[in-house]
C-alpha atoms as a PDB file:
ATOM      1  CA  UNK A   1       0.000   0.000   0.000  1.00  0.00           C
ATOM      2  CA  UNK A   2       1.519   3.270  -0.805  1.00  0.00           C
ATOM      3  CA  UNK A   3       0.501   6.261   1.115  1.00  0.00           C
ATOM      4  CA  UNK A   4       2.170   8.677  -0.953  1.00  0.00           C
ATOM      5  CA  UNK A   5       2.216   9.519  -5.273  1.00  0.00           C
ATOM      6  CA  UNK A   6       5.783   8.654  -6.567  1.00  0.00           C
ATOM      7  CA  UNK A   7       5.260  11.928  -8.686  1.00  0.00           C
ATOM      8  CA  UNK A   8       7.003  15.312  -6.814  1.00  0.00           C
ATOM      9  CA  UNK A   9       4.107  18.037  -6.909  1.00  0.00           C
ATOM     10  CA  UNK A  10       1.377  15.496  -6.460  1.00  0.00           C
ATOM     11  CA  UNK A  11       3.459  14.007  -3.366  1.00  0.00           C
ATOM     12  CA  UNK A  12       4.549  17.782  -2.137  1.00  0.00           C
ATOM     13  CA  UNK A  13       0.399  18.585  -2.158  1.00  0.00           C
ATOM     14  CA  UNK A  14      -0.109  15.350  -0.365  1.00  0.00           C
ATOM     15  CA  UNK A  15       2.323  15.976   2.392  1.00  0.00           C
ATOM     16  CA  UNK A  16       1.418  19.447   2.055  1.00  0.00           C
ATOM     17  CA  UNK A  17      -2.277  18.328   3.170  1.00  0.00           C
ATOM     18  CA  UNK A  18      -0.877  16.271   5.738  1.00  0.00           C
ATOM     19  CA  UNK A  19       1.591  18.856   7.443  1.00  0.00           C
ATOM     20  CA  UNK A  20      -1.892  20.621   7.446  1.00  0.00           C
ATOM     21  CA  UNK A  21      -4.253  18.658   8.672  1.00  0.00           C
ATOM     22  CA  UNK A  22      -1.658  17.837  11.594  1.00  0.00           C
ATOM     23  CA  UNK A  23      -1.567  21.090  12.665  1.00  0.00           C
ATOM     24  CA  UNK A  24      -5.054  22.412  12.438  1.00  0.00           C
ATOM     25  CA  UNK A  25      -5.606  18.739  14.907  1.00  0.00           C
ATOM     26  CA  UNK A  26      -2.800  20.139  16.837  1.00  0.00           C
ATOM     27  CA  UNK A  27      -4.079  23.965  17.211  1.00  0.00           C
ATOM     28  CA  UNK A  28      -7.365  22.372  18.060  1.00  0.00           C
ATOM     29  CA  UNK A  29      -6.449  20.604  20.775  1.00  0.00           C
ATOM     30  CA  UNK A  30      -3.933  23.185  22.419  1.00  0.00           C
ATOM     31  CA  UNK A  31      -6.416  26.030  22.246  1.00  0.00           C
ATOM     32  CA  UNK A  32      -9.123  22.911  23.650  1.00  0.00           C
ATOM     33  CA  UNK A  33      -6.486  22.882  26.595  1.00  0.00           C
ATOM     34  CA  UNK A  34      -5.977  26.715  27.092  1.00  0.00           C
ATOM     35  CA  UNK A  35      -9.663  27.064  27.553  1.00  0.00           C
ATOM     36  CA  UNK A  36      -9.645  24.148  30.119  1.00  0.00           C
ATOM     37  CA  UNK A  37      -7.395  25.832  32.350  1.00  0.00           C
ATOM     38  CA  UNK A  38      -9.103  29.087  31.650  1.00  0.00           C
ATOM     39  CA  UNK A  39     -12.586  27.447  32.724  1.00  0.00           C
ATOM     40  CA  UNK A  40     -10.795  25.907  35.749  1.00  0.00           C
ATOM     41  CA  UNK A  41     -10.017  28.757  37.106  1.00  0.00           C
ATOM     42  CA  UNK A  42     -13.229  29.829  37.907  1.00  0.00           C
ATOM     43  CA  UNK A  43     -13.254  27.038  40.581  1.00  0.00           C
ATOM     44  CA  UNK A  44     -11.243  29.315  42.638  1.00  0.00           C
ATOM     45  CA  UNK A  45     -13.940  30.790  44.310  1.00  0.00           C
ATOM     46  CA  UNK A  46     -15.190  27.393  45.136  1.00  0.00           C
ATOM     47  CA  UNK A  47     -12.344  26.198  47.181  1.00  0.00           C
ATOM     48  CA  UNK A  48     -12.251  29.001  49.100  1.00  0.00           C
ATOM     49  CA  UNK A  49     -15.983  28.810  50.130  1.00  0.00           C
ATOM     50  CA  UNK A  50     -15.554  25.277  50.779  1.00  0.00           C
ATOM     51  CA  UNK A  51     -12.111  26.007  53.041  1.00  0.00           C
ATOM     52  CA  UNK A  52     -13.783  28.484  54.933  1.00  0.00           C
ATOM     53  CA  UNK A  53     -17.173  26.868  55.238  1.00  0.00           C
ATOM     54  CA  UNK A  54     -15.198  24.221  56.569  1.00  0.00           C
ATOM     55  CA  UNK A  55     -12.785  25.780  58.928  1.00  0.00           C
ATOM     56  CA  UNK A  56     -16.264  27.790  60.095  1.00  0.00           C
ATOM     57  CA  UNK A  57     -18.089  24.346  60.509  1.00  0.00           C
ATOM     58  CA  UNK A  58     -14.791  23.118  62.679  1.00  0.00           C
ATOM     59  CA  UNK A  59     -14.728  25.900  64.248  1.00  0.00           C
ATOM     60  CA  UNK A  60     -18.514  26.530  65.931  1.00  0.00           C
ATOM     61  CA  UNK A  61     -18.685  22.732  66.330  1.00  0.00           C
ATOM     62  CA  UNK A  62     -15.449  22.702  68.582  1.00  0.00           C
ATOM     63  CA  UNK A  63     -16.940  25.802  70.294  1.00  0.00           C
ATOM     64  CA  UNK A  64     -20.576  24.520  70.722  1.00  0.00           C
ATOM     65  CA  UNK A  65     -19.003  21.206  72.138  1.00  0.00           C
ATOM     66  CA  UNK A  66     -16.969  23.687  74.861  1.00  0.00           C
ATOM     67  CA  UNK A  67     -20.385  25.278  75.454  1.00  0.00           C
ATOM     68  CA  UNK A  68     -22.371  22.694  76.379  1.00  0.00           C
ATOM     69  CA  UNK A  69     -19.844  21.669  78.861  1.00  0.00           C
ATOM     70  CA  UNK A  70     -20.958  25.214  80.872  1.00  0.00           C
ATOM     71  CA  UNK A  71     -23.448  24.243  83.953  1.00  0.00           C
ATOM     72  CA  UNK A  72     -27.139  24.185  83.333  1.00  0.00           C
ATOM     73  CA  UNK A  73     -27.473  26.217  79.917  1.00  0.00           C
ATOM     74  CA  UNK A  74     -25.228  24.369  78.110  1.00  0.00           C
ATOM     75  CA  UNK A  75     -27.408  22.812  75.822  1.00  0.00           C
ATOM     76  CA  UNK A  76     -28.943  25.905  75.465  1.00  0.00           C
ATOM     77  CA  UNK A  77     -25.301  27.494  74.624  1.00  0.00           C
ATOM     78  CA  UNK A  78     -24.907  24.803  71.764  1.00  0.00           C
ATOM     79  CA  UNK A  79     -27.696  24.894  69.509  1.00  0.00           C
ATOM     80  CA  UNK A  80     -27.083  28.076  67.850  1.00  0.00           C
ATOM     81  CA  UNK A  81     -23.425  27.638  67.481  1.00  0.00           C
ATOM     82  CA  UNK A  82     -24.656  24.049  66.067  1.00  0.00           C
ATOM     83  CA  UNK A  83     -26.462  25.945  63.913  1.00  0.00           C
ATOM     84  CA  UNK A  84     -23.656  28.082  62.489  1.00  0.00           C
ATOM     85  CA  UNK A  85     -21.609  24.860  62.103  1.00  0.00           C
ATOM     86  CA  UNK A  86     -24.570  23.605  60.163  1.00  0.00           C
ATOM     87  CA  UNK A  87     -24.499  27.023  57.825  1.00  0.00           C
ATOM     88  CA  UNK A  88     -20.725  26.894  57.517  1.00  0.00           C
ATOM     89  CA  UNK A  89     -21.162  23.487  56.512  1.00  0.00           C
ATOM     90  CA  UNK A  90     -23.564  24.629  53.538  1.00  0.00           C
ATOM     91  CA  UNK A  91     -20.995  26.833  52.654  1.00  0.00           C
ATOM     92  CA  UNK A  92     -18.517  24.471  51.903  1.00  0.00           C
ATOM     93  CA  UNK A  93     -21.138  22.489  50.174  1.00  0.00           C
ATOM     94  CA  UNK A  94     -21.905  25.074  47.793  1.00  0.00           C
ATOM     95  CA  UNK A  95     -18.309  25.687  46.950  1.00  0.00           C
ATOM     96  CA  UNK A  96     -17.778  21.705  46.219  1.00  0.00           C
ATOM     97  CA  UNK A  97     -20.868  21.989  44.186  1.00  0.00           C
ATOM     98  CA  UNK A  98     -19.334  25.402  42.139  1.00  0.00           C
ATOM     99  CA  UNK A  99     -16.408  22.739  41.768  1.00  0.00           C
ATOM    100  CA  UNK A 100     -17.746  20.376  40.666  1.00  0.00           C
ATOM    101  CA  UNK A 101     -19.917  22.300  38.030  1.00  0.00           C
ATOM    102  CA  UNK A 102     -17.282  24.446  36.746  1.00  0.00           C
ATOM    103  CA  UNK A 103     -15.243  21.205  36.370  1.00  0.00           C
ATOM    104  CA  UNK A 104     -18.190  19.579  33.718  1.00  0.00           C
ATOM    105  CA  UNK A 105     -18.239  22.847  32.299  1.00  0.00           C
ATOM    106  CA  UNK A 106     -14.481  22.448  31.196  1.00  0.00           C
ATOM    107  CA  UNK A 107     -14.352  18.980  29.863  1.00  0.00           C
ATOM    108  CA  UNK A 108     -17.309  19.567  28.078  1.00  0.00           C
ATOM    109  CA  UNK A 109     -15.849  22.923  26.801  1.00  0.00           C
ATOM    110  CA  UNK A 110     -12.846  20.772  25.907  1.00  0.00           C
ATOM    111  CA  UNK A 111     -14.483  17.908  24.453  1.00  0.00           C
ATOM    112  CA  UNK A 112     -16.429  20.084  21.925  1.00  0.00           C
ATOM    113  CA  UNK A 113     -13.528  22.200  21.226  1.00  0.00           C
ATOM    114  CA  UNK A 114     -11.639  19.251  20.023  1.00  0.00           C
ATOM    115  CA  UNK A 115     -14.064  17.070  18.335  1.00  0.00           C
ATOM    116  CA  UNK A 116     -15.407  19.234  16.277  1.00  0.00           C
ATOM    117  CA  UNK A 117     -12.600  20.773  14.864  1.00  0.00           C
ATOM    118  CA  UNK A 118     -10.906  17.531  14.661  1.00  0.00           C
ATOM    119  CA  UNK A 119     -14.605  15.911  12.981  1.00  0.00           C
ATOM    120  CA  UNK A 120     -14.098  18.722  10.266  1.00  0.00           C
ATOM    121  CA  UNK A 121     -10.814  18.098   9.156  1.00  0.00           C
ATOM    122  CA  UNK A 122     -11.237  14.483   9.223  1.00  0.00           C
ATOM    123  CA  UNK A 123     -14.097  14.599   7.077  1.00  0.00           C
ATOM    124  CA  UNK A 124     -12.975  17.143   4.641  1.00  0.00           C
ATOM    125  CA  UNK A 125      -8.786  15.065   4.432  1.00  0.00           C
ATOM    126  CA  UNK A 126      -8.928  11.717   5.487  1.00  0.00           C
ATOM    127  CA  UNK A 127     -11.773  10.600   2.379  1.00  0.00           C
ATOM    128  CA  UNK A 128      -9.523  12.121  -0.373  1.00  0.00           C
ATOM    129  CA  UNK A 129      -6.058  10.567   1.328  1.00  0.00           C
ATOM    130  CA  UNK A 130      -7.879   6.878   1.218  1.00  0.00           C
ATOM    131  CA  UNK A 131      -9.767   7.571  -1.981  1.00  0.00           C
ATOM    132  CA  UNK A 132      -6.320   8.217  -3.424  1.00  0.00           C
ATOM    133  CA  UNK A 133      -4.926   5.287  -1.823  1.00  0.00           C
ATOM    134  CA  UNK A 134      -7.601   3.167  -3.010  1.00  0.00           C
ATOM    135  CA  UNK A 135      -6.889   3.954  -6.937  1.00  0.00           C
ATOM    136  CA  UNK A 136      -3.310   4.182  -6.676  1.00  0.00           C
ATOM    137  CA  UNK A 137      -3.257   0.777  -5.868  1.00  0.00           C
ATOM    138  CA  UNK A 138      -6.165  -0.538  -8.435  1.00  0.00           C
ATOM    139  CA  UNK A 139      -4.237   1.803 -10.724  1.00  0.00           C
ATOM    140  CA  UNK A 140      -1.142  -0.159  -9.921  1.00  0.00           C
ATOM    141  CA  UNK A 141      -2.723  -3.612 -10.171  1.00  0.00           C
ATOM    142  CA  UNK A 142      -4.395  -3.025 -13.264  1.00  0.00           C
ATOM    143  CA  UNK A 143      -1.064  -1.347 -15.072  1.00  0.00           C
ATOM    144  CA  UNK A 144       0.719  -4.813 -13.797  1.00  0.00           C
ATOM    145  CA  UNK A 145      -1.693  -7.473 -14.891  1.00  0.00           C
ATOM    146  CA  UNK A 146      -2.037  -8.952 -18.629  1.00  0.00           C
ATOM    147  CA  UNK A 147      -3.731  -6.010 -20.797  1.00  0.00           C
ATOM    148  CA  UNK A 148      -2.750  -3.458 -18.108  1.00  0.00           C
ATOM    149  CA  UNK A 149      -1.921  -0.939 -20.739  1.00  0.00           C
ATOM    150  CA  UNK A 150      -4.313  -1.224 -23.258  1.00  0.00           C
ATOM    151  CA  UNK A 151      -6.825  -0.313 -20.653  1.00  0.00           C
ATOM    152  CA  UNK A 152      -4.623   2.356 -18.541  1.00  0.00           C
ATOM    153  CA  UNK A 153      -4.095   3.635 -22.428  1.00  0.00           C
ATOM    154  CA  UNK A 154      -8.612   2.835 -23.021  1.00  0.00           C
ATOM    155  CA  UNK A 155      -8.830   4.618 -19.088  1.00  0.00           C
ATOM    156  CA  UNK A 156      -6.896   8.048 -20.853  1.00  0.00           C
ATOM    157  CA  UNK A 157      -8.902   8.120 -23.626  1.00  0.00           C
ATOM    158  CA  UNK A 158     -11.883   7.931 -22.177  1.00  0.00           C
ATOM    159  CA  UNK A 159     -10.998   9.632 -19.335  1.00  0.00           C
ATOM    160  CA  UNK A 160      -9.975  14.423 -19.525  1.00  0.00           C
ATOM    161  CA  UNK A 161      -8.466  15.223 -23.016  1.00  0.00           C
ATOM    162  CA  UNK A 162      -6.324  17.765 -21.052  1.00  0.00           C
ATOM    163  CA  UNK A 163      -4.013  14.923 -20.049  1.00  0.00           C
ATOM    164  CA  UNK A 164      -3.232  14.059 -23.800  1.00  0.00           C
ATOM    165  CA  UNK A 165      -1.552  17.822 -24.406  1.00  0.00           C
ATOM    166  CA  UNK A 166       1.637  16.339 -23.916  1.00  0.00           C
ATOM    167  CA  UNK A 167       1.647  13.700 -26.388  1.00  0.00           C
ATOM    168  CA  UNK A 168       2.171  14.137 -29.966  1.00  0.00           C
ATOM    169  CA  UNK A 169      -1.015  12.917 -31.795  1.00  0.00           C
ATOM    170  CA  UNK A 170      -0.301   9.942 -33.807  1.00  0.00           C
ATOM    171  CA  UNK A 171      -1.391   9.470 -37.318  1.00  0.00           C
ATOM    172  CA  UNK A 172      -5.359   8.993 -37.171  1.00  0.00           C
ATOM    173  CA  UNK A 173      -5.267  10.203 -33.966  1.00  0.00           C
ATOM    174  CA  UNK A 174      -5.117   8.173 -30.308  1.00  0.00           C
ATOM    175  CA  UNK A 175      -8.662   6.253 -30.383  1.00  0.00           C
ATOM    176  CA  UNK A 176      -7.404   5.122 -33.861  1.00  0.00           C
ATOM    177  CA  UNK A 177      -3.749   3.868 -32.904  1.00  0.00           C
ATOM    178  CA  UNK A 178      -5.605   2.134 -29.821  1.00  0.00           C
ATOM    179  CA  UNK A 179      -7.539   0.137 -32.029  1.00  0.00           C
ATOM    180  CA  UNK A 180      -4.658  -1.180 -33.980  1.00  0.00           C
ATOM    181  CA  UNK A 181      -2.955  -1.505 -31.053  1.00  0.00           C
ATOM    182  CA  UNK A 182       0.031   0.967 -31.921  1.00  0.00           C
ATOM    183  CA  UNK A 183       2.768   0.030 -29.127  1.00  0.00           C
ATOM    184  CA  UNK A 184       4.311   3.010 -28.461  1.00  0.00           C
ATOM    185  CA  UNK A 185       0.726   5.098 -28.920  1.00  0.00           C
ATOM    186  CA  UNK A 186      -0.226   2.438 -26.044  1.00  0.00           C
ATOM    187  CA  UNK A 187       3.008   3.006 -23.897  1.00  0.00           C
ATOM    188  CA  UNK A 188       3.079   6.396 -23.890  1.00  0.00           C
ATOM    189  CA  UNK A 189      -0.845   6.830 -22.840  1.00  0.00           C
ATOM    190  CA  UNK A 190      -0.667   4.133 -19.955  1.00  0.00           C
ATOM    191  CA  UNK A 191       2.212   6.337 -18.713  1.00  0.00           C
ATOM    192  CA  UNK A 192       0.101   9.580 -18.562  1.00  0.00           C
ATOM    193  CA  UNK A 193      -2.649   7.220 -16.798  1.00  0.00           C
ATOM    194  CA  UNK A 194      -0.028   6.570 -14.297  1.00  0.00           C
ATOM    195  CA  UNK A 195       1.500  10.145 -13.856  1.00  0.00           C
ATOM    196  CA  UNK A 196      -2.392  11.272 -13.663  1.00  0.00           C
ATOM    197  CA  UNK A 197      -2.614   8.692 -11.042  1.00  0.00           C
ATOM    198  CA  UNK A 198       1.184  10.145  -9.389  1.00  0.00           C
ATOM    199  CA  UNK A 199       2.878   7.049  -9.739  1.00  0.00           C
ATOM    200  CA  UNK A 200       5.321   6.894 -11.955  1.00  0.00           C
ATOM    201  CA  UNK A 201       5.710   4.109 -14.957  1.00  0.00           C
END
């Protein structure tokens, strides 16, 4: 299987298209990145409320135990400061939650950055690379079996007159030397079938 035409400006668009498609993949998924960390920033806030909802939780819940250790109100001492525990406690909460959402936010924001970009250029390179691949090698099968260039010669004919501008025009013309199956005529037009194909003869 041969990935790339044995002809120079078909192989240097080829490669050309490659060096491309590589880095448009490669810008996607760098600038899929940079927005990542971008987007994860905004967590910041998030791990602060949930530090200090924390350390306020830890806090009123070591003090409300101390309180109720006070003779006869106690108890009484401890439920509010319970309370506040509880609240700091919903603090923290909420800043796990922030967390946690801006954290989907970013691999989605990442995922889409990257696939579709990566979709696009797939769809509009990788069908003409194997399409190309595919022919070279029926091109290259058919030029080395029995006949192959009476019908890589039959393929030119039939195929854009532009490709026969290079070739002197035989006596009677091509379709004519064909049919009386003029060698050289029949060399010479399998070989622009091949070079029209990029490989060489």
């Amino acid at each position: 299987m041969r990935l790339y035409a044995q002809t120079p400006a078909r192989r240097s668009r080829q490669v050309l298209a490659d060096l491309i498609a590589a880095a448009l993949i490669y810008a996607a998924i760098r600038l899929a990145l940079a927005v990542h960390d971008a987007i994860a920033q905004l967590a910041e806030p998030g791990r602060k409320a949930e530090r200090a909802g924390d350390s306020l939780a830890d806090g009123l819940t070591d003090a409300g135990d101390a309180a109720s250790k006070v003779p006869f109100v106690g108890d009484e001492l401890k439920k509010p400061l319970t309370s506040a525990a509880e609240a700091g406690s919903g603090l923290a909460d909420a800043g796990r939650s922030l967390q946690d959402t801006v954290g989907q936010v970013a691999t989605l924001a990442t995922v889409a950055l990257i696939a579709i970009p990566v979709v696009c250029v797939l769809l509009l390179w990788l069908p003409a690379r194997l399409r190309w691949i595919r022919r070279s090698a029926v091109t290259r099968r058919l030029a080395a079996g029995p006949g192959g260039a009476d019908l890589l010669a039959l393929r030119v004919l039939t195929g854009s007159q532009r490709a026969l501008a290079t070739l002197p025009v035989p006596p009677g013309g091509f379709a004519d030397a064909w049919r009386r199956g003029d060698e050289q005529v029949i060399a010479d037009l399998a070989a622009v079938g091949l070079r029209t194909a990029g490989l060489r003869p």
